[in-house]
Structure formats: structure tokens, C-alpha cells
Protein backbone atom coordinates (compact mmCIF):
# COMPACT_ATOMS: atom_id res chain seq x y z
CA UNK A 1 -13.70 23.68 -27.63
CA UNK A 2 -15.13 20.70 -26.18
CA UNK A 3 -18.66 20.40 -24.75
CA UNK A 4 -17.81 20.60 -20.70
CA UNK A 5 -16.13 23.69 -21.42
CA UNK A 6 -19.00 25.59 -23.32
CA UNK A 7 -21.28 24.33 -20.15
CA UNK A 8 -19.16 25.86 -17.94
CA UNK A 9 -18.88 29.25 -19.66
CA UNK A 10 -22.48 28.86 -19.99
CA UNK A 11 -22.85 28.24 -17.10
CA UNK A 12 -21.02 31.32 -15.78
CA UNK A 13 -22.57 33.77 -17.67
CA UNK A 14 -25.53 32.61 -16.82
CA UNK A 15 -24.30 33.45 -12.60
CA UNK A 16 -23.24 36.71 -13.96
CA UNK A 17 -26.11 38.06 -14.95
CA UNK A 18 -28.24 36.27 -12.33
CA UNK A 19 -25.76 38.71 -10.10
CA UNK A 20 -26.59 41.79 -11.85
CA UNK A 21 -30.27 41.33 -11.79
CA UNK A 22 -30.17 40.94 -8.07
CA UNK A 23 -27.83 43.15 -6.92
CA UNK A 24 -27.56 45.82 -9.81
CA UNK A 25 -31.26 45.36 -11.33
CA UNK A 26 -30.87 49.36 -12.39
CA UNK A 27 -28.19 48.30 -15.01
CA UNK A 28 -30.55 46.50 -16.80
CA UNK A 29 -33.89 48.27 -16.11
CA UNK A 30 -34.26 50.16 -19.30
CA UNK A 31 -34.74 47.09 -21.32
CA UNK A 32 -38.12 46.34 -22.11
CA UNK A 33 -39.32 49.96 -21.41
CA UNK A 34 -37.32 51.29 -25.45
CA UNK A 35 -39.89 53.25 -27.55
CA UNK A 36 -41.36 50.49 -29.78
CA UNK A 37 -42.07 48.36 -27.19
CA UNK A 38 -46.05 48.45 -27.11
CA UNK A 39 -47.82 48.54 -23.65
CA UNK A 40 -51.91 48.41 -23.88
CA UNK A 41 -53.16 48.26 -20.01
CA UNK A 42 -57.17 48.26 -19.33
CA UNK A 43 -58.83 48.09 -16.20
CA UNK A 44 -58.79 44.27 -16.35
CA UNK A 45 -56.10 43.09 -19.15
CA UNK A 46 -52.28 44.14 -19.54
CA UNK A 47 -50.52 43.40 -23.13
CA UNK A 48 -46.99 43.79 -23.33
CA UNK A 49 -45.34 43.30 -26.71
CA UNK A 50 -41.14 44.45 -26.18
CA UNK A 51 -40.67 44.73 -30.43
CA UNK A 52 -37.88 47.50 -29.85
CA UNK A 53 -36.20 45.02 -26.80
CA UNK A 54 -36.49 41.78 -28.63
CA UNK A 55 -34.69 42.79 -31.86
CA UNK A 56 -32.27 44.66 -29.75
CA UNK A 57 -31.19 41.48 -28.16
CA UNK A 58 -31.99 39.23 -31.48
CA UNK A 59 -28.63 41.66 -32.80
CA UNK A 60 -27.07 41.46 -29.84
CA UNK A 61 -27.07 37.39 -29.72
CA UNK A 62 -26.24 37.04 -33.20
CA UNK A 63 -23.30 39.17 -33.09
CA UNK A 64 -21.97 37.19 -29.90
CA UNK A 65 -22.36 34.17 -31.76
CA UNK A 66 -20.95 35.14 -34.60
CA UNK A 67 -17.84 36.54 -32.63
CA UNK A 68 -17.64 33.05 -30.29
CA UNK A 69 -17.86 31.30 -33.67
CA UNK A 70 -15.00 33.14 -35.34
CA UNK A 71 -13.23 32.73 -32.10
CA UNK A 72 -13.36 28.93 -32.33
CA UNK A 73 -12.10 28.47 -35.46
């Protein structure tokens, strides 16, 4: 696949979910809120630390690599 192409499909997605986090934010409004995610909130400091979310979408990327990579072979 040549370069322009993978711009424009990155590209896309990238519209896509722009799209659903404006106009269907409830589809994604679990993430960051998965038990394991650590929220610590004092009077004056908030610490948010998404562990559960991150590694959630650390498996999810590396499987759509890994499929997009098979794909282009």
C-alpha cells in the first residue's frame, strides 16, 4: 500500500471517530471510568491515572496492527 493511501485511511478514521465523539459521545463514555483506573481528587488537586483504559487500548492497537499488517502482505 503506498503512503497517500495509508494518509487517507488515516485520515478517515481519524473523521470517524471525531464524529462519534461529537455526536455519539455516550458510545465511548465508559472508557476511562473501567475499575483499575485510579481517581485521587482533594479539595485542591485531581490525579487521574486510566491503568485499566490504557492497556485496554494498548491490546486493542496492537491487534489492529497486527491485522492491517497481515492484511498487507
Amino acid at each position: 500500500m503506498k503512503p497517500g493511501n495509508i494518509l487517507i485511511l488515516v485520515g478517515a478514521a481519524i473523521v470517524i471517530l471525531g464524529a462519534i465523539l461529537r455526536f455519539a459521545p455516550w458510545l465511548v463514555s465508559w472508557f476511562g471510568r473501567l475499575p483499575g483506573d485510579i481517581r485521587i481528587e482533594t479539595e485542591s488537586t485531581r490525579v487521574f491515572i486510566p491503568i485499566t483504559s490504557m492497556i485496554l487500548a494498548g491490546i486493542a492497537l496492537t491487534l489492529l496492527i497486527n491485522v492491517a499488517g497481515r492484511l498487507r502482505r
